[in-house]
PDB file of N, CA and C in Angstrom:
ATOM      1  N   UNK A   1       3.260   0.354 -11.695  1.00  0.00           N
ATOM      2  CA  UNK A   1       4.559  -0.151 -11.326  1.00  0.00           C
ATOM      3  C   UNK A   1       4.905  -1.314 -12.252  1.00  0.00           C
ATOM      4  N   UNK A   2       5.433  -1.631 -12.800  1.00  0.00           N
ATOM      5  CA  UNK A   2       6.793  -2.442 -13.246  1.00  0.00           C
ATOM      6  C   UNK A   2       6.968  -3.475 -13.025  1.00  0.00           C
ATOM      7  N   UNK A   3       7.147  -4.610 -12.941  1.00  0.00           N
ATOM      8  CA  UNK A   3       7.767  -5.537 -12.323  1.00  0.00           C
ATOM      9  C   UNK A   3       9.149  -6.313 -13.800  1.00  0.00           C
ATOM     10  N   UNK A   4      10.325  -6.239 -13.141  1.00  0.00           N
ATOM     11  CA  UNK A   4      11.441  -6.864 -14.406  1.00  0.00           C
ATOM     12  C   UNK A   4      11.380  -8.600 -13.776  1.00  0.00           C
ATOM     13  N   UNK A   5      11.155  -9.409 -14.731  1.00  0.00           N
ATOM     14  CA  UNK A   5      11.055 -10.501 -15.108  1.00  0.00           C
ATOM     15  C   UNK A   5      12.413 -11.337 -14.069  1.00  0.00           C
ATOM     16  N   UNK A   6      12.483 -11.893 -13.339  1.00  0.00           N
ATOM     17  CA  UNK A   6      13.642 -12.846 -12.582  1.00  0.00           C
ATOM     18  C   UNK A   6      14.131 -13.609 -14.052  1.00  0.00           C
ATOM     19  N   UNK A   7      15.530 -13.351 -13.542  1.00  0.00           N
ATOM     20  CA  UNK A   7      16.487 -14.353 -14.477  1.00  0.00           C
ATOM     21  C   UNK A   7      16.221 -16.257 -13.847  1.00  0.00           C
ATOM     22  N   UNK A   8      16.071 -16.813 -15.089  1.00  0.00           N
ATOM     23  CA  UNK A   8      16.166 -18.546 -14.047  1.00  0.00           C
ATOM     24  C   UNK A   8      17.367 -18.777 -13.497  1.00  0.00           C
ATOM     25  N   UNK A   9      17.058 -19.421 -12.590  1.00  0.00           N
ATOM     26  CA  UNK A   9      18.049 -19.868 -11.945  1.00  0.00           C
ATOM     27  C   UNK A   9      18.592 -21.405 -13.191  1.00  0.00           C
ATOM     28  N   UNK A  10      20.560 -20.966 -12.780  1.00  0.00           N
ATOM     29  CA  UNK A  10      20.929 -22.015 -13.746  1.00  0.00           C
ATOM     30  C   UNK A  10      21.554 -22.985 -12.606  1.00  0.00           C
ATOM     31  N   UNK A  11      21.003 -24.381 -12.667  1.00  0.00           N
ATOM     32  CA  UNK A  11      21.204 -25.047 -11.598  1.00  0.00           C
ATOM     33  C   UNK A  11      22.756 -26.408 -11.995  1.00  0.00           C
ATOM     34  N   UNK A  12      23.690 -26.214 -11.554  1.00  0.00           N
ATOM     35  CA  UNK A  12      24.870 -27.142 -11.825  1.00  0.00           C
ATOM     36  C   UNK A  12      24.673 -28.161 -11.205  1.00  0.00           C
ATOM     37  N   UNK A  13      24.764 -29.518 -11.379  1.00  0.00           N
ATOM     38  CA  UNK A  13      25.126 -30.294 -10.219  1.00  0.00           C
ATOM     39  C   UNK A  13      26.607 -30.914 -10.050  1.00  0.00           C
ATOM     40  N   UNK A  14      26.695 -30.899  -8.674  1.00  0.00           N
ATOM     41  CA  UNK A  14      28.133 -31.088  -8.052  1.00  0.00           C
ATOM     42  C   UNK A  14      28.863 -32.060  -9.073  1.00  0.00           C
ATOM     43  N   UNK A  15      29.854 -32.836  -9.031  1.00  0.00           N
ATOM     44  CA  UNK A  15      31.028 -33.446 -10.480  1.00  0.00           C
ATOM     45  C   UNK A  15      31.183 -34.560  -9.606  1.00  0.00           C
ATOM     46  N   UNK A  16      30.508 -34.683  -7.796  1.00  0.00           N
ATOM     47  CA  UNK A  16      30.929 -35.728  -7.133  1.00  0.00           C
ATOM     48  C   UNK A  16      29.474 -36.656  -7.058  1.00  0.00           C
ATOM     49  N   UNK A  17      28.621 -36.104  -7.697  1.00  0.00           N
ATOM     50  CA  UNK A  17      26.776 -36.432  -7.787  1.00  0.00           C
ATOM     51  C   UNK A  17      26.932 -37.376  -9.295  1.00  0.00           C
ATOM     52  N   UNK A  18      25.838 -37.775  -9.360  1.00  0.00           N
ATOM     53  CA  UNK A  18      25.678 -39.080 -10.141  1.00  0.00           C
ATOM     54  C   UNK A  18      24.544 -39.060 -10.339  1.00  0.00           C
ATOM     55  N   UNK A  19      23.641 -39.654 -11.169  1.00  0.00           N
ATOM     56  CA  UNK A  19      22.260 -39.842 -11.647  1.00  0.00           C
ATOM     57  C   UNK A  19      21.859 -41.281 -10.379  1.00  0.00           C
ATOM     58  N   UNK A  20      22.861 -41.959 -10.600  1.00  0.00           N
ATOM     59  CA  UNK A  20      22.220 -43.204  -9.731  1.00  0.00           C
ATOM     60  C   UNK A  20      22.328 -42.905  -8.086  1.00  0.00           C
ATOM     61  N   UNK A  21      23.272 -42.482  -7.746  1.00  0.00           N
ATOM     62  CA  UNK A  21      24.000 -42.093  -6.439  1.00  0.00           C
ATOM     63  C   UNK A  21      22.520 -42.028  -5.459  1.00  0.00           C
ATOM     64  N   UNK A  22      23.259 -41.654  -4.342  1.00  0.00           N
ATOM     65  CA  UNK A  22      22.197 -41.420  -2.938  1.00  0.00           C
ATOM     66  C   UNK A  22      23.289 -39.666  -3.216  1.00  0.00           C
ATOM     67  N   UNK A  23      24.174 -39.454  -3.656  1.00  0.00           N
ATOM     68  CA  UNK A  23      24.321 -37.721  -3.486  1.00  0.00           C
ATOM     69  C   UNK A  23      24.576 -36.949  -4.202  1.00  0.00           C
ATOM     70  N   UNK A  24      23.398 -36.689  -4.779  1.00  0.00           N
ATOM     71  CA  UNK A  24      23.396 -35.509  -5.645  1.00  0.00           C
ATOM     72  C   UNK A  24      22.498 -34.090  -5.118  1.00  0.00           C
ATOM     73  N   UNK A  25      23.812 -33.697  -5.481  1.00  0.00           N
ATOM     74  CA  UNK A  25      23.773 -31.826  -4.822  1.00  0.00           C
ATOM     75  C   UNK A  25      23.818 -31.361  -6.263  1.00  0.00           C
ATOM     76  N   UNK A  26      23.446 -29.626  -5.875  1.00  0.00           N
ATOM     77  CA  UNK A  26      23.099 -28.718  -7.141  1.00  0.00           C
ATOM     78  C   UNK A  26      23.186 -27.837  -6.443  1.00  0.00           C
ATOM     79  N   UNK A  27      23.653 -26.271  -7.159  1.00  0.00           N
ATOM     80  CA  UNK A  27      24.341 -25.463  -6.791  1.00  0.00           C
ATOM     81  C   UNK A  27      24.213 -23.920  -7.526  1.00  0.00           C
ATOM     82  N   UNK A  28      23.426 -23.203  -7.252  1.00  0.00           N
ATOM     83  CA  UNK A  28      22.422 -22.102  -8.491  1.00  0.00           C
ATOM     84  C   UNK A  28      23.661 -20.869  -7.652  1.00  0.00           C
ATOM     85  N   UNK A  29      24.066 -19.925  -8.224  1.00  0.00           N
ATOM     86  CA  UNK A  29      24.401 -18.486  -8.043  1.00  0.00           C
ATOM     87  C   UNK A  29      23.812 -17.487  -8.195  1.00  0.00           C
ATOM     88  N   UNK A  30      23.449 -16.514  -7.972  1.00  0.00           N
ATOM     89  CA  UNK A  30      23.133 -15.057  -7.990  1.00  0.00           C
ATOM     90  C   UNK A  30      23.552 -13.797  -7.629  1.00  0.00           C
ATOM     91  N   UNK A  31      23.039 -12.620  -7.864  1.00  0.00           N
ATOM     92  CA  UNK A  31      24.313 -11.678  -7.373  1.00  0.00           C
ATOM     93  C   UNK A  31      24.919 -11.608  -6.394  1.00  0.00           C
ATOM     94  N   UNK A  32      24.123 -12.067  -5.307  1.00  0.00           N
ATOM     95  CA  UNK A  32      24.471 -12.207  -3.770  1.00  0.00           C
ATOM     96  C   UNK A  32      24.424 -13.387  -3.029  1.00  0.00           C
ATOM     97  N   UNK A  33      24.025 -14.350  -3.685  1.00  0.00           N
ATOM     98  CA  UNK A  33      24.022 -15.647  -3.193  1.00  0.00           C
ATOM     99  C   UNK A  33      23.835 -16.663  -3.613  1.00  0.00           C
ATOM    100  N   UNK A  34      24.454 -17.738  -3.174  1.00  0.00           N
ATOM    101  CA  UNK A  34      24.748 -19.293  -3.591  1.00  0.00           C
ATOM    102  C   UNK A  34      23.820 -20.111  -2.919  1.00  0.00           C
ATOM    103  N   UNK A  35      22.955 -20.974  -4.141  1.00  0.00           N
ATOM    104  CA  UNK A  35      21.727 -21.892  -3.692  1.00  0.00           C
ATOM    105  C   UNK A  35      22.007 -23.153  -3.587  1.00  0.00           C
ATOM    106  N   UNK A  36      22.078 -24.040  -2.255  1.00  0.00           N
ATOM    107  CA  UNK A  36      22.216 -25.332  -2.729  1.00  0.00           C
ATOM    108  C   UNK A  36      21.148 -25.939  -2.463  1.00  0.00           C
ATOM    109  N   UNK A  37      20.575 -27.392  -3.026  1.00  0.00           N
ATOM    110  CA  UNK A  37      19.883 -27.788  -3.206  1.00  0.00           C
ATOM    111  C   UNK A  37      20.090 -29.455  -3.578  1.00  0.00           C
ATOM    112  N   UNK A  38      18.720 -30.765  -3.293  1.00  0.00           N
ATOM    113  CA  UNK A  38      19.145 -31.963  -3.092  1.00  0.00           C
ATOM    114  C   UNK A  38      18.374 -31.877  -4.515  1.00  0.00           C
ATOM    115  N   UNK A  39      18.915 -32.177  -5.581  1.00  0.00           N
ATOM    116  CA  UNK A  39      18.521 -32.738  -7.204  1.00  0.00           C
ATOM    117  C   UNK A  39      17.377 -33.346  -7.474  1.00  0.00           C
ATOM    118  N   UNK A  40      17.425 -34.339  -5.965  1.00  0.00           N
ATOM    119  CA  UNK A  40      16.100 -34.879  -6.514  1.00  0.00           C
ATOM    120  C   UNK A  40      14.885 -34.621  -5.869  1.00  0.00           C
ATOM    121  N   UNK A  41      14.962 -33.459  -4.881  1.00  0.00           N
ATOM    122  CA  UNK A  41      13.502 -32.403  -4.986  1.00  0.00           C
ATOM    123  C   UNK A  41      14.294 -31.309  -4.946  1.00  0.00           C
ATOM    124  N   UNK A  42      13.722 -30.747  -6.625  1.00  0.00           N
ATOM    125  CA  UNK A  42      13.919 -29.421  -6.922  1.00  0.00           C
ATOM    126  C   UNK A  42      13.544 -28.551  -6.028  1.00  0.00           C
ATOM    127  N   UNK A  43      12.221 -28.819  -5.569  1.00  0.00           N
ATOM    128  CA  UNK A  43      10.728 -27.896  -5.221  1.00  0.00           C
ATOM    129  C   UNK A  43      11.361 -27.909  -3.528  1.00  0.00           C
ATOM    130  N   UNK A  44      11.912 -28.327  -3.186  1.00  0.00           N
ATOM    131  CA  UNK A  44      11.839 -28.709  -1.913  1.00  0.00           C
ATOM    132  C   UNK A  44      12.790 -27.883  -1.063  1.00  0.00           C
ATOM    133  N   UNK A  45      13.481 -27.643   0.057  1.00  0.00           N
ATOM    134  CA  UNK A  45      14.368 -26.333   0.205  1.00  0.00           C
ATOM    135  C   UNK A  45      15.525 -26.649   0.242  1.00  0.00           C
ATOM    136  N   UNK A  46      15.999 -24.985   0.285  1.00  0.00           N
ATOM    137  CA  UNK A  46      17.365 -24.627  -0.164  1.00  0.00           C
ATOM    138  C   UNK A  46      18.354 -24.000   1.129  1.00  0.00           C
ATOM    139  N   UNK A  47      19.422 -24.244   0.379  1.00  0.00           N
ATOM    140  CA  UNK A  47      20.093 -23.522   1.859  1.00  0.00           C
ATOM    141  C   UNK A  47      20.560 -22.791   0.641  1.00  0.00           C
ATOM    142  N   UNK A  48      21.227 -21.288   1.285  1.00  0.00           N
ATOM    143  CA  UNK A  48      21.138 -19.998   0.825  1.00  0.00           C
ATOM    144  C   UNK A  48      22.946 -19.368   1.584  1.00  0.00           C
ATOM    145  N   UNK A  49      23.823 -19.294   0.812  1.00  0.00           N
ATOM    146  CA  UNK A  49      24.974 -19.248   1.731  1.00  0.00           C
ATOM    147  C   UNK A  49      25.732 -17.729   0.611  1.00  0.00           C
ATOM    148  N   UNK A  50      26.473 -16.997   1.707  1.00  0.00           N
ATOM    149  CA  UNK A  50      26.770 -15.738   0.957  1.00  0.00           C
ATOM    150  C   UNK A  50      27.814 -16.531  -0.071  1.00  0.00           C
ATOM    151  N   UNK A  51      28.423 -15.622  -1.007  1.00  0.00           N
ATOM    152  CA  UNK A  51      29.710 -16.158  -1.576  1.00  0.00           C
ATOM    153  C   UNK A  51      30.805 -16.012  -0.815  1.00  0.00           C
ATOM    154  N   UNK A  52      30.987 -15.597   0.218  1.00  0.00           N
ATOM    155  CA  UNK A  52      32.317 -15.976   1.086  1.00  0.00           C
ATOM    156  C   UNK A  52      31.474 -16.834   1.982  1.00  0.00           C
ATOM    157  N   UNK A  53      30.449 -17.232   2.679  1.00  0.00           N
ATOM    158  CA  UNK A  53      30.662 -18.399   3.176  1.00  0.00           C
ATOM    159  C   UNK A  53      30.504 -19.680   2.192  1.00  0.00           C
ATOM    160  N   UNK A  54      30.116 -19.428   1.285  1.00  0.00           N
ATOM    161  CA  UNK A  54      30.761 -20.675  -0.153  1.00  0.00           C
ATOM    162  C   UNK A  54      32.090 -20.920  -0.168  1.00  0.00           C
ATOM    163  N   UNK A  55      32.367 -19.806  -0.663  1.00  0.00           N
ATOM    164  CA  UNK A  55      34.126 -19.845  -0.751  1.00  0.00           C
ATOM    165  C   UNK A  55      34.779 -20.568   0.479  1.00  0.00           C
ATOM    166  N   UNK A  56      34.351 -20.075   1.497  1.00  0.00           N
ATOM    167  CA  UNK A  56      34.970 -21.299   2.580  1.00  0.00           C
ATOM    168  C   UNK A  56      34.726 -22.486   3.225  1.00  0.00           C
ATOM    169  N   UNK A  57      33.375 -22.692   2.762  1.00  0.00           N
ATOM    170  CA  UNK A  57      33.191 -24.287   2.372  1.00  0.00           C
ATOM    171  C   UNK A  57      33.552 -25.416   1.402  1.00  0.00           C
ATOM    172  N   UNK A  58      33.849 -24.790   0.480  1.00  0.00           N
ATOM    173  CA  UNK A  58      33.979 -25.228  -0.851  1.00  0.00           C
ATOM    174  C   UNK A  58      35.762 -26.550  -0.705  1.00  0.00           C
ATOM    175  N   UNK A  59      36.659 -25.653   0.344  1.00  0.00           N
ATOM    176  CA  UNK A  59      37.718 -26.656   0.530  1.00  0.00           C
ATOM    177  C   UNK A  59      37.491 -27.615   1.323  1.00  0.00           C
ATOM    178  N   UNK A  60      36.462 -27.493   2.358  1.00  0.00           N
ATOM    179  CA  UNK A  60      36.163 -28.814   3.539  1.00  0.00           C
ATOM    180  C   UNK A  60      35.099 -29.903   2.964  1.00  0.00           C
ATOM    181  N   UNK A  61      34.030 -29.234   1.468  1.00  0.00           N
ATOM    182  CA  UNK A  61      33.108 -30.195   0.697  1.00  0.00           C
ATOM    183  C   UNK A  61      34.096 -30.979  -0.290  1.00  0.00           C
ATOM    184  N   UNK A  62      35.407 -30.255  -0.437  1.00  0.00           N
ATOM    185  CA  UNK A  62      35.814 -31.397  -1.699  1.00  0.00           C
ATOM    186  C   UNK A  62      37.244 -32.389  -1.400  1.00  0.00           C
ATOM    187  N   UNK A  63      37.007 -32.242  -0.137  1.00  0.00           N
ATOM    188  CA  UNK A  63      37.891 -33.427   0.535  1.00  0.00           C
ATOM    189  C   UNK A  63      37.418 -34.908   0.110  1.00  0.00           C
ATOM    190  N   UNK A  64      38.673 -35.439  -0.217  1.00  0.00           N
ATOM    191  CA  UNK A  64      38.283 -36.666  -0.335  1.00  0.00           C
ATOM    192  C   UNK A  64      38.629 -38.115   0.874  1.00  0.00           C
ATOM    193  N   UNK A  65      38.042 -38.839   1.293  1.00  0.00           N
ATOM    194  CA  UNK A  65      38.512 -39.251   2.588  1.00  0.00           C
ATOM    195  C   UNK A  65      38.656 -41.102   2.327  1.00  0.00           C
TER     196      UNK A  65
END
């Protein structure tokens, strides 16, 4: 049997995250799902959200208050 090699994950971080900050988020895609993740543990877990429940988070995360 075979095994095909996993693509890496390409990890963005959010445009509202900062190097110094207390919030930095990161944000990986795949065919079926959207990874988020706290920057400063990679290793550490993920929440795992379809692309429509992304898509409908995405307007209530970029509120500004």
């Amino acid at each position: 049997m075979t095994h095909k090699a996993e693509t890496p994950l390409v990890w963005t971080k959010s445009s509202y995250s900062s190097d110094d900050g207390p919030s930095c988020v990161e944000a990986a895609a795949t065919p079926n799902h959207i990874l988020v993740r706290d920057s400063k543990t990679p290793h550490g877990p993920r929440l795992t959200l379809t692309p429509t429940a992304w898509a409908t988070f995405l307007p209530y995360a970029s509120r500004t208050r």
